[in-house]
PDB file of N, CA and C in Angstrom:
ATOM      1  N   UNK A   1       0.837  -1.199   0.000  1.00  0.00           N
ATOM      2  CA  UNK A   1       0.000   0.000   0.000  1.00  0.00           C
ATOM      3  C   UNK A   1       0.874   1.250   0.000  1.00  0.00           C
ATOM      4  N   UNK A   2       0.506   2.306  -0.652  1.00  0.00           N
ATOM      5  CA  UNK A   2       0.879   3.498  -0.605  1.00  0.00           C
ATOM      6  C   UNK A   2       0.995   4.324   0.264  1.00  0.00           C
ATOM      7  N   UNK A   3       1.611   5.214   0.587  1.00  0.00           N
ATOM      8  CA  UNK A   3       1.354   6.232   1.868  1.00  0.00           C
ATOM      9  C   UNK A   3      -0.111   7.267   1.694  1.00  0.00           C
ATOM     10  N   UNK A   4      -0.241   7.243   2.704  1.00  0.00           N
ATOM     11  CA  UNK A   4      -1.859   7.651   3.188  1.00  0.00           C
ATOM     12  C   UNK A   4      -1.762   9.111   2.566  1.00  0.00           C
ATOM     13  N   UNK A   5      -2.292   9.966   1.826  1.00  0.00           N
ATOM     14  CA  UNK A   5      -2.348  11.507   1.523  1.00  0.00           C
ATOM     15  C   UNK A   5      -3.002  11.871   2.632  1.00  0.00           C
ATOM     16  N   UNK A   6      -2.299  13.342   3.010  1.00  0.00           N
ATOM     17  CA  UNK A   6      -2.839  14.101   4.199  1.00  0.00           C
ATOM     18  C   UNK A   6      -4.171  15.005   3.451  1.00  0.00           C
ATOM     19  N   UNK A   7      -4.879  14.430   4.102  1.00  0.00           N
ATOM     20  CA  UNK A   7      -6.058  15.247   3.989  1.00  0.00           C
ATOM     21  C   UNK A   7      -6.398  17.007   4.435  1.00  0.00           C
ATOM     22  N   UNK A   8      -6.016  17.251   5.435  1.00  0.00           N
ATOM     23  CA  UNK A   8      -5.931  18.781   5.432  1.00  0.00           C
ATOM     24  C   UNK A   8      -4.584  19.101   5.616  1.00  0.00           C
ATOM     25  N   UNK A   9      -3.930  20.258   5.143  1.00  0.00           N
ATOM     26  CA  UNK A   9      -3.017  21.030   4.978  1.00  0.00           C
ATOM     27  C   UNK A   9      -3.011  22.449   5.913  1.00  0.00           C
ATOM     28  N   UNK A  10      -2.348  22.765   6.785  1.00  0.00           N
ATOM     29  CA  UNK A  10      -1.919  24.057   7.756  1.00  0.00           C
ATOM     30  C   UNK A  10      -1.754  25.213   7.561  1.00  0.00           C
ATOM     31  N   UNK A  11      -1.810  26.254   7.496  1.00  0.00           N
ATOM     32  CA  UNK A  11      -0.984  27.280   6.867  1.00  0.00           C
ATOM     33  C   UNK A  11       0.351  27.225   7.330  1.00  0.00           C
ATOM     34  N   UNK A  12       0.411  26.643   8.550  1.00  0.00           N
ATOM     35  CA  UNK A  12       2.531  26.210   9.137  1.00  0.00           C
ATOM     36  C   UNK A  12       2.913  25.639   7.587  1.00  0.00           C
ATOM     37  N   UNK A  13       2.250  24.618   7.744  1.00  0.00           N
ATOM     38  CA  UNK A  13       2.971  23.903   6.425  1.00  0.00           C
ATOM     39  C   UNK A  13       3.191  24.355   5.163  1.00  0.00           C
ATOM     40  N   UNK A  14       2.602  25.616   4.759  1.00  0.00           N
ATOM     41  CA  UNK A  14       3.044  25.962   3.616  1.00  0.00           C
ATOM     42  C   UNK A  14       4.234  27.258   3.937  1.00  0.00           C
ATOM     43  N   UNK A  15       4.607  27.290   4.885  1.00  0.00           N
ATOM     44  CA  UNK A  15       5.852  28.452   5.579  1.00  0.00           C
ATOM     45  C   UNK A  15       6.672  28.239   3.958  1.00  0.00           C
ATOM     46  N   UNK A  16       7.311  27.137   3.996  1.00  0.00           N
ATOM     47  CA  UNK A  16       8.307  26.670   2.785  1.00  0.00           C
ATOM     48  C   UNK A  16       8.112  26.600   1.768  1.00  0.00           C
ATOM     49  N   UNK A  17       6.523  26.763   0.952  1.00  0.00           N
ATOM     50  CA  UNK A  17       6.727  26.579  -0.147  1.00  0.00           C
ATOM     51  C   UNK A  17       6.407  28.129  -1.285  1.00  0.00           C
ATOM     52  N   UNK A  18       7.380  28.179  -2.397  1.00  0.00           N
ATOM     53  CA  UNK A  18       7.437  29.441  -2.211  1.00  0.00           C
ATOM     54  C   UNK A  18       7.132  29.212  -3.889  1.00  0.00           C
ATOM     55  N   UNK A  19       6.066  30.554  -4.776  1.00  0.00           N
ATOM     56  CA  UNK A  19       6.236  30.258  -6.247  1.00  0.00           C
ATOM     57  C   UNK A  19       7.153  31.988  -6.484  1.00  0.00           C
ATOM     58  N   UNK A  20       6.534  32.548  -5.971  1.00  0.00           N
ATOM     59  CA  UNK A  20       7.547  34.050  -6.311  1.00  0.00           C
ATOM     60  C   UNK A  20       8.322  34.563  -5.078  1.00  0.00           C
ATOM     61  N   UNK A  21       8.109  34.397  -3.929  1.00  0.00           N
ATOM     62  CA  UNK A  21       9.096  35.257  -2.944  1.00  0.00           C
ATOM     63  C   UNK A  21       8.484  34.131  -1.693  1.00  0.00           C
ATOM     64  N   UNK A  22       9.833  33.944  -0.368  1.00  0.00           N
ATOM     65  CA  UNK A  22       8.951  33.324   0.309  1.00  0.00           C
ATOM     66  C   UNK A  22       7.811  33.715   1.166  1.00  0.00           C
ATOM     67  N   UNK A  23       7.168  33.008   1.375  1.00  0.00           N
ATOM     68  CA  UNK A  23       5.976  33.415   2.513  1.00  0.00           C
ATOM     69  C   UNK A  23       4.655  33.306   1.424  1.00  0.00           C
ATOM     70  N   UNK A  24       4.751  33.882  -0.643  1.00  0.00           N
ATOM     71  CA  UNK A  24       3.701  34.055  -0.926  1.00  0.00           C
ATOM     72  C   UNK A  24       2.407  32.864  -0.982  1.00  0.00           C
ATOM     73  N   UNK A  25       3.011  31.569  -0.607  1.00  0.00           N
ATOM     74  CA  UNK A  25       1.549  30.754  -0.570  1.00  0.00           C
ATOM     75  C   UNK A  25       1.340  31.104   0.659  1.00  0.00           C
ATOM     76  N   UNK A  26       1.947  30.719   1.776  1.00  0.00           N
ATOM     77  CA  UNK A  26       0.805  30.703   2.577  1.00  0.00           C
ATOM     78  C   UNK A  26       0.192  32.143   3.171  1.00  0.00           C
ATOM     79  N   UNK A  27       0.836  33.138   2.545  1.00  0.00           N
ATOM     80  CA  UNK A  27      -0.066  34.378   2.809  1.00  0.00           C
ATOM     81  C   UNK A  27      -1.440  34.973   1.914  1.00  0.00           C
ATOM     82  N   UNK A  28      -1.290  33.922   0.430  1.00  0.00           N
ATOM     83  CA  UNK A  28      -2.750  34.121  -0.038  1.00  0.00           C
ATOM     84  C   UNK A  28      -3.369  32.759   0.326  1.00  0.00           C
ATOM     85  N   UNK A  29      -3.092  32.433   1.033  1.00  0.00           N
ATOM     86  CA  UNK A  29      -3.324  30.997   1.580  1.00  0.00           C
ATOM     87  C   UNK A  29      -4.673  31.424   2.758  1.00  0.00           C
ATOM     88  N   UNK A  30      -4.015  32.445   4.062  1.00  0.00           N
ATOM     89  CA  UNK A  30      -4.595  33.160   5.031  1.00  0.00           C
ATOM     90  C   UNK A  30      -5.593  34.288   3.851  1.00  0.00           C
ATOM     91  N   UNK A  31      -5.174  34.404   3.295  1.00  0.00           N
ATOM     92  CA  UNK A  31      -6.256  35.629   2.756  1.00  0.00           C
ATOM     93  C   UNK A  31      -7.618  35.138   2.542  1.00  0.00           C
ATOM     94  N   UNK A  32      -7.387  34.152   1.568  1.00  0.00           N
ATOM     95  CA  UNK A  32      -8.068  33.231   1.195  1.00  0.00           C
ATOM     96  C   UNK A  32      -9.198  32.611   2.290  1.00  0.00           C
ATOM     97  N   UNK A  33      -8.459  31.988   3.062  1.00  0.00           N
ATOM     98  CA  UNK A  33      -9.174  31.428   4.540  1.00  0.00           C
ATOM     99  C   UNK A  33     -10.135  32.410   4.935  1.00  0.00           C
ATOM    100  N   UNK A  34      -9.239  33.640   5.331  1.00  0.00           N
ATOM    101  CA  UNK A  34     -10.540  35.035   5.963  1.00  0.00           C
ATOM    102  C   UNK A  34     -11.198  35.454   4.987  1.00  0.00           C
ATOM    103  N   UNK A  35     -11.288  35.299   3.716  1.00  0.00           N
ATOM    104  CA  UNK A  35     -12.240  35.817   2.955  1.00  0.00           C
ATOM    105  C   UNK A  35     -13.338  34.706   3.017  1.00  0.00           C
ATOM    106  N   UNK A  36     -13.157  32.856   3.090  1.00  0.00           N
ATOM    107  CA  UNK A  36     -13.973  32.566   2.908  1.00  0.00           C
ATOM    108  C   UNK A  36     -14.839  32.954   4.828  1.00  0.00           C
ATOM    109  N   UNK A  37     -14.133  32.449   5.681  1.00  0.00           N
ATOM    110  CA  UNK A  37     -14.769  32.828   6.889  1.00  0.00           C
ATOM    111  C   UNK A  37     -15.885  33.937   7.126  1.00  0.00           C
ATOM    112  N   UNK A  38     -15.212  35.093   6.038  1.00  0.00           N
ATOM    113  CA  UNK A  38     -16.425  35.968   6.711  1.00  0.00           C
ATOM    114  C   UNK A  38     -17.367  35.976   5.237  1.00  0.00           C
ATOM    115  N   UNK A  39     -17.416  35.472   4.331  1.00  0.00           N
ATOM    116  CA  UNK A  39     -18.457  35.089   3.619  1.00  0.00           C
ATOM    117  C   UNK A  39     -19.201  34.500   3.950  1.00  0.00           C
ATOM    118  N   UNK A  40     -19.119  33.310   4.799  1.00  0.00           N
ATOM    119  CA  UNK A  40     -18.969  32.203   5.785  1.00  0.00           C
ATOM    120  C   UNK A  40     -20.307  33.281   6.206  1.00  0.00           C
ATOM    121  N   UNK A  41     -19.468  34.068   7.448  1.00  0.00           N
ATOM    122  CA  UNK A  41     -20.390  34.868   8.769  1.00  0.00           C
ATOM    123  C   UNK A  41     -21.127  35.439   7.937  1.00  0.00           C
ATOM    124  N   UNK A  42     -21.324  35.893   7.060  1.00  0.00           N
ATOM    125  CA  UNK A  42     -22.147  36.871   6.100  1.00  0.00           C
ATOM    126  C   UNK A  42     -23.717  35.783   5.804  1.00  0.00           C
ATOM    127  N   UNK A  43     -23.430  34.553   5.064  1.00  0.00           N
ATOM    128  CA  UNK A  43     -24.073  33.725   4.676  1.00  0.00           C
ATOM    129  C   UNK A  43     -24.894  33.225   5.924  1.00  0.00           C
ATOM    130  N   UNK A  44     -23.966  32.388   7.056  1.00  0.00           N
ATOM    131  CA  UNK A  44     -24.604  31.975   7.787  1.00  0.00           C
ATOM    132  C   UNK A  44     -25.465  33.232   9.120  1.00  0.00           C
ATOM    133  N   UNK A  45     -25.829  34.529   8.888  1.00  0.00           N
ATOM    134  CA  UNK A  45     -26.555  35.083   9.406  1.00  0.00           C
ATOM    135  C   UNK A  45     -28.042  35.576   8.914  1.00  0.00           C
ATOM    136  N   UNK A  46     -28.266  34.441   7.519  1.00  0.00           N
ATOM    137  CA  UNK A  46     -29.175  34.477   6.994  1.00  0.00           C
ATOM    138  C   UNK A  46     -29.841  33.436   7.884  1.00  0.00           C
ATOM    139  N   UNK A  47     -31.423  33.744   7.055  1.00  0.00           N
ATOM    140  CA  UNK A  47     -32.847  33.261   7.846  1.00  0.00           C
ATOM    141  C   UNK A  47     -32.580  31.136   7.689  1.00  0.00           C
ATOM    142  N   UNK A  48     -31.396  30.854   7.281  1.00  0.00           N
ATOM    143  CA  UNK A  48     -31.354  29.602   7.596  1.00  0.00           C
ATOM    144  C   UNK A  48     -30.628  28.841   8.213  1.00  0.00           C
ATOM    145  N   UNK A  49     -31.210  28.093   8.839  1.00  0.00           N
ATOM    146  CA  UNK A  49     -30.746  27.414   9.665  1.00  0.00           C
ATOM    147  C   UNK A  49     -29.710  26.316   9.741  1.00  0.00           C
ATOM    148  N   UNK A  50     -28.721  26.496   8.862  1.00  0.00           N
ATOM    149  CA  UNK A  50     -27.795  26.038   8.778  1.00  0.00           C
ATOM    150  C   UNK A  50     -26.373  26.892   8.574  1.00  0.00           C
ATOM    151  N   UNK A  51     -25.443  26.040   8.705  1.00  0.00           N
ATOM    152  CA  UNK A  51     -23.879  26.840   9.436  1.00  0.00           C
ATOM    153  C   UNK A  51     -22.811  26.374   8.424  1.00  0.00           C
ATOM    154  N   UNK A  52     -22.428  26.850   7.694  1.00  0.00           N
ATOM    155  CA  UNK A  52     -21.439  26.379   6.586  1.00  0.00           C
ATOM    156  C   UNK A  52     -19.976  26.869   7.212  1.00  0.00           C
ATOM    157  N   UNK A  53     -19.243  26.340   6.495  1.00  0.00           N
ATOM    158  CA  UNK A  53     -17.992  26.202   6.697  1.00  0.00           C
ATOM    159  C   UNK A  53     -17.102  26.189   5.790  1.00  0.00           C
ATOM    160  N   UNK A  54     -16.612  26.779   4.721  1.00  0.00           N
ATOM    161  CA  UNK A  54     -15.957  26.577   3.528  1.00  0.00           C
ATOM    162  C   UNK A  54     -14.691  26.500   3.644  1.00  0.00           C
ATOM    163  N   UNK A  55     -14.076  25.848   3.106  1.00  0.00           N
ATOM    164  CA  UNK A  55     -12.250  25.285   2.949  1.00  0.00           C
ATOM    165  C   UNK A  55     -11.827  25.068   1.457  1.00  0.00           C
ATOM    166  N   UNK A  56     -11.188  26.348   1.281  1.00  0.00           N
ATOM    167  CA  UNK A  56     -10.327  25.615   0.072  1.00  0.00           C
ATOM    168  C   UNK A  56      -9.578  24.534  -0.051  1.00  0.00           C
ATOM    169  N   UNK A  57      -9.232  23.912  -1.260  1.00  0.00           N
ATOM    170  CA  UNK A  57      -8.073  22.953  -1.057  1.00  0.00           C
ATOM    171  C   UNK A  57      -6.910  23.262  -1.866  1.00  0.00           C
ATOM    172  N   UNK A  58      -6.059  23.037  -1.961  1.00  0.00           N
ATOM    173  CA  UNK A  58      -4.467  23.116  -2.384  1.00  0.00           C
ATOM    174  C   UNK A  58      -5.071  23.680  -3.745  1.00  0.00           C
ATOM    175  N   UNK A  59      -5.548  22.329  -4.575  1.00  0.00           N
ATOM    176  CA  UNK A  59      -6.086  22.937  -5.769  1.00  0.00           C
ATOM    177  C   UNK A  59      -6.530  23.805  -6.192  1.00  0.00           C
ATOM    178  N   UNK A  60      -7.435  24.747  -5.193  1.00  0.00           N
ATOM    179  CA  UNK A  60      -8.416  25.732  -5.351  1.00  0.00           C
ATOM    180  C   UNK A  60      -6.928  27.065  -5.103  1.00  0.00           C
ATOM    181  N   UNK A  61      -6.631  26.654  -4.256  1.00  0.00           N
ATOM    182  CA  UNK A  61      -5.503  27.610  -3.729  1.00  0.00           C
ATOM    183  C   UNK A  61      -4.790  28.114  -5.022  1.00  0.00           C
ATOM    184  N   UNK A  62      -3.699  26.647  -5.407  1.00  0.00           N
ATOM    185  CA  UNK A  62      -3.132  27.083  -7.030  1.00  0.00           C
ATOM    186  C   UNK A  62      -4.081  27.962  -8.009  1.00  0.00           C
ATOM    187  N   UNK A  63      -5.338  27.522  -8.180  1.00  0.00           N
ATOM    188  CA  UNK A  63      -6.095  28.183  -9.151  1.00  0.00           C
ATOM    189  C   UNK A  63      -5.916  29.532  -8.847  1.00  0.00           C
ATOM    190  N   UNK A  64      -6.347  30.188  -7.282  1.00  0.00           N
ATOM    191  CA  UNK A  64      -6.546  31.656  -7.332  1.00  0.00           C
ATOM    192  C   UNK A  64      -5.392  32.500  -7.280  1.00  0.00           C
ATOM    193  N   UNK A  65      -4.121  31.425  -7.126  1.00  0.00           N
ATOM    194  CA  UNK A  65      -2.604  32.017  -7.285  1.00  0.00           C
ATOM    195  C   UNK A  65      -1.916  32.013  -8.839  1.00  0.00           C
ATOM    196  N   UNK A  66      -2.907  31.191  -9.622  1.00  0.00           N
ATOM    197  CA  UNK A  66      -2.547  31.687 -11.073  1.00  0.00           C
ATOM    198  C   UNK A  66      -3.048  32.977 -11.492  1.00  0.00           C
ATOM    199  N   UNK A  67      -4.821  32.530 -10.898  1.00  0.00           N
ATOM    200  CA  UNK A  67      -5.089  34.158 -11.515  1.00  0.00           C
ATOM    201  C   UNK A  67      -4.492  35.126 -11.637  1.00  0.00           C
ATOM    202  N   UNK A  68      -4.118  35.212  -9.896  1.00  0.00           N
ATOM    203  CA  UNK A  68      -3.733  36.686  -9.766  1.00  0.00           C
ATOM    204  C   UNK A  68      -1.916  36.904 -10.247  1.00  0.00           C
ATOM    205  N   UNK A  69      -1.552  35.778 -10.572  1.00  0.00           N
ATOM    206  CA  UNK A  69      -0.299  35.933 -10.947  1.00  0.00           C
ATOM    207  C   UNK A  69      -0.056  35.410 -12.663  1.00  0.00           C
ATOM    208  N   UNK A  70      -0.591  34.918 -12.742  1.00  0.00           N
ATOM    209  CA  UNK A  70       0.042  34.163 -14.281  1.00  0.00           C
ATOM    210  C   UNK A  70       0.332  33.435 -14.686  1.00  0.00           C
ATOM    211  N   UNK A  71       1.057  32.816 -13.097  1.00  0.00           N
ATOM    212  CA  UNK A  71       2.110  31.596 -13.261  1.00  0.00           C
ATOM    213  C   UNK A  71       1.255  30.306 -13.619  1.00  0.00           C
ATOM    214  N   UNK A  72       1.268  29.820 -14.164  1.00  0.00           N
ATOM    215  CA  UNK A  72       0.410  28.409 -14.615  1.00  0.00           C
ATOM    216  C   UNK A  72       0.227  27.431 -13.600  1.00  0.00           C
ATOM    217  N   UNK A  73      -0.918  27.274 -13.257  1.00  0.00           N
ATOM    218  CA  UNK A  73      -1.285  26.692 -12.427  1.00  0.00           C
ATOM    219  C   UNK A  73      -0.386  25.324 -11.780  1.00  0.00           C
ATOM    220  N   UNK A  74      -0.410  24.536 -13.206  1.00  0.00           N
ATOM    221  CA  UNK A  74       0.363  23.468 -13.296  1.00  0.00           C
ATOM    222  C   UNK A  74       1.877  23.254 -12.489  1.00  0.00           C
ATOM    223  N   UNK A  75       2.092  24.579 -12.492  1.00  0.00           N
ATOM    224  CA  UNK A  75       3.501  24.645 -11.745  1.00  0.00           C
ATOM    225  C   UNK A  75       3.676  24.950 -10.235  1.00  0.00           C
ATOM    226  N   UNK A  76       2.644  25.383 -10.033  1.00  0.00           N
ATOM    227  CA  UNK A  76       1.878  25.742  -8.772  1.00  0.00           C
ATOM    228  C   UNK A  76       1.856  24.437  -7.956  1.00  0.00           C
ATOM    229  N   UNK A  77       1.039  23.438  -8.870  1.00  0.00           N
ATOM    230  CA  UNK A  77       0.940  22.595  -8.264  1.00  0.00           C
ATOM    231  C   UNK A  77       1.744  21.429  -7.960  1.00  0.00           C
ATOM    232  N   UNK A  78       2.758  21.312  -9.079  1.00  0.00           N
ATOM    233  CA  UNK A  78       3.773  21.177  -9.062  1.00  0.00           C
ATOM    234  C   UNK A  78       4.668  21.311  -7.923  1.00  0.00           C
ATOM    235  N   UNK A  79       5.017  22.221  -7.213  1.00  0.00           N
ATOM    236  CA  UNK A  79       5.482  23.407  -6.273  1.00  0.00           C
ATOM    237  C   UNK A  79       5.075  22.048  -4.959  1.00  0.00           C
ATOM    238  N   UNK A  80       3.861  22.220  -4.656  1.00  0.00           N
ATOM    239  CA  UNK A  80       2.754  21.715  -3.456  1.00  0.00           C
ATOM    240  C   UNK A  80       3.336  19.957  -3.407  1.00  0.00           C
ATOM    241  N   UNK A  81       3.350  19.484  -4.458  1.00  0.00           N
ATOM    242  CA  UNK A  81       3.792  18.242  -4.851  1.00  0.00           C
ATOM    243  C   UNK A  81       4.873  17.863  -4.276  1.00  0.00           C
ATOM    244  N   UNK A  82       5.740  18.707  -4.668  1.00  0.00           N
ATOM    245  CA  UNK A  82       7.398  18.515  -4.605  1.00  0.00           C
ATOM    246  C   UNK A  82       7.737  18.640  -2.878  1.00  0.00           C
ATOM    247  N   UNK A  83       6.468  19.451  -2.411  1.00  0.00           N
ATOM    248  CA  UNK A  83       6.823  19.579  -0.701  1.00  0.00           C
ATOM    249  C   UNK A  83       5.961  18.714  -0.329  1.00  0.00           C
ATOM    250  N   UNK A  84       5.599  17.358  -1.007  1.00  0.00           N
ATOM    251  CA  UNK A  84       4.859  16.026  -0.042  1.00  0.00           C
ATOM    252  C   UNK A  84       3.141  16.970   0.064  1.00  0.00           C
ATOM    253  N   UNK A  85       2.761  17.541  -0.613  1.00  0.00           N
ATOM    254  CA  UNK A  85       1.443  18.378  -0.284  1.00  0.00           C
ATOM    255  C   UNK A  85       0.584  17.415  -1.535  1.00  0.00           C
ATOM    256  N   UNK A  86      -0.278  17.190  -0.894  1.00  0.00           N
ATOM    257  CA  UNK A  86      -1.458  16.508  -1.955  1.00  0.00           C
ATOM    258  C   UNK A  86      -2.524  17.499  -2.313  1.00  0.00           C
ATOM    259  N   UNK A  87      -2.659  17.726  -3.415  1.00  0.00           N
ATOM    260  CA  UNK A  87      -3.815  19.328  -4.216  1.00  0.00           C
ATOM    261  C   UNK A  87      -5.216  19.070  -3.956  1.00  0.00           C
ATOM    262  N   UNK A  88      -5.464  17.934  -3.348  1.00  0.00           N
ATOM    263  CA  UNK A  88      -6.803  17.747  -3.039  1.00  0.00           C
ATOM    264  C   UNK A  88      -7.174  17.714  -1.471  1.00  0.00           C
ATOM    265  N   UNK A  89      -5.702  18.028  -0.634  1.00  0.00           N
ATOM    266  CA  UNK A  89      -6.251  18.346   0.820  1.00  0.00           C
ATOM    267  C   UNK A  89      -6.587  19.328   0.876  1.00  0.00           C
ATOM    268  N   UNK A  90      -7.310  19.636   2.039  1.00  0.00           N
ATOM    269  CA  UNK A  90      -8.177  20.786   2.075  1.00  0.00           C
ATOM    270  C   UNK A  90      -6.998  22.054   3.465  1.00  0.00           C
ATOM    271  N   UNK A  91      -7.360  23.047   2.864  1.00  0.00           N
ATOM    272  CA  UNK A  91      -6.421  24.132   3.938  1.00  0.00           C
ATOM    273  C   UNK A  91      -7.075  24.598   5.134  1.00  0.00           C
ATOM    274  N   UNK A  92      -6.115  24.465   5.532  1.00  0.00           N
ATOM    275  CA  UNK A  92      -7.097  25.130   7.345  1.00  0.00           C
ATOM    276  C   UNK A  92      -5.939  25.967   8.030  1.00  0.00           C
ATOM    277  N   UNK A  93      -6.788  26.627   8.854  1.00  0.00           N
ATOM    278  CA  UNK A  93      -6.016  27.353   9.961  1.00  0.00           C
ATOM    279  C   UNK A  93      -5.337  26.561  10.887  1.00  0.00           C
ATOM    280  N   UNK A  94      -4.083  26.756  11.500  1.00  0.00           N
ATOM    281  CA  UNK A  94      -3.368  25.616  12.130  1.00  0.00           C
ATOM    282  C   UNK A  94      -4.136  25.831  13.508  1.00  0.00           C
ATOM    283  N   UNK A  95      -4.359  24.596  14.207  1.00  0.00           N
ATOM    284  CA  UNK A  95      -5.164  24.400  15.387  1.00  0.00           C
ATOM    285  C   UNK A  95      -4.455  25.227  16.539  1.00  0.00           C
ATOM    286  N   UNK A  96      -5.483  25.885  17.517  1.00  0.00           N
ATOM    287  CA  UNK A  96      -4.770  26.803  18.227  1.00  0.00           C
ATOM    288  C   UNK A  96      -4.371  25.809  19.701  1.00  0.00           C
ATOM    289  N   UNK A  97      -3.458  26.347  19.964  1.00  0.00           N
ATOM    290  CA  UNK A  97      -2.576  25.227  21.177  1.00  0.00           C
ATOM    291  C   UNK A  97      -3.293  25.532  22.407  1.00  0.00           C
ATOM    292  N   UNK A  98      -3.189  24.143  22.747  1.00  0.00           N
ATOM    293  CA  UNK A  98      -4.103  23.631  23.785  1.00  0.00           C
ATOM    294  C   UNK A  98      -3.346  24.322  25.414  1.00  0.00           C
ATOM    295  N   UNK A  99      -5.126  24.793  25.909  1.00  0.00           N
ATOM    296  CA  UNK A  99      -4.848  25.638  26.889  1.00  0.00           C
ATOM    297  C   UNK A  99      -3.629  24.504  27.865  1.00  0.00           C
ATOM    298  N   UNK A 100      -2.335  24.788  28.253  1.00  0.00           N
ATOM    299  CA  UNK A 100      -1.736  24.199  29.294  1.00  0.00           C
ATOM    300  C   UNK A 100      -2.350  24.836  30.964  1.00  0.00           C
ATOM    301  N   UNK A 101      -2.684  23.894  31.616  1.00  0.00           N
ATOM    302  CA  UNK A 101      -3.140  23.934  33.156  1.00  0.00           C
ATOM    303  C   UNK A 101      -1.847  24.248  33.736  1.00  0.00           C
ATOM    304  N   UNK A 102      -1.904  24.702  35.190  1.00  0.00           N
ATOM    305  CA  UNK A 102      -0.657  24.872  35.391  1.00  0.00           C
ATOM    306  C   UNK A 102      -1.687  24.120  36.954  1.00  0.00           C
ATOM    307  N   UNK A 103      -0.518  23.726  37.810  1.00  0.00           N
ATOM    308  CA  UNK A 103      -1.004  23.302  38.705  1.00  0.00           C
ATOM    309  C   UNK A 103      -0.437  21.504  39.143  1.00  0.00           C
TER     310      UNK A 103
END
């Protein structure tokens, strides 16, 4: 058997991977995230009763980093590949660290 693909992806984890300068994935990475979040809060303060949650994935990510850049997607993804990243996990905010007790 193959190794298991990670299903969600961090914004830690994309610290390293870089297509024009470092830092630029995972900072349209976070953009990305808070734009869907408060679309998110926007949506879910409508008259229904349900609570969405939207997550890009790697893939979606490359796509909106070609747009706005040029660079062909393909290489993008490429990029994600080459750092063990699978284009079909989904991105999340890295989990916030667990309250330590003191005592």
């Amino acid at each position: 058997m193959g190794k298991r693909r990670q299903e969600t992806v961090y914004l830690s984890q994309l610290e390293d991977v870089q297509i024009l300068w470092p830092g630029d994935v995972r900072a349209l990475a976070e953009f990305v995230l808070r734009s869907f979040d408060a679309k998110d809060r926007i949506g879910n303060a409508g008259p229904s009763n349900s609570i969405v949650k939207s997550r890009p994935t790697l893939h979606g990510l490359a796509g909106h980093f070609a747009w706005i850049t040029g660079v062909p997607e393909v290489q993008i993804e490429r990029q994600f590949e080459a750092h063990g990243l699978f284009p079909g996990a989904t991105v999340e905010f890295d989990p916030a660290p667990s309250a330590v007790s003191e005592g």
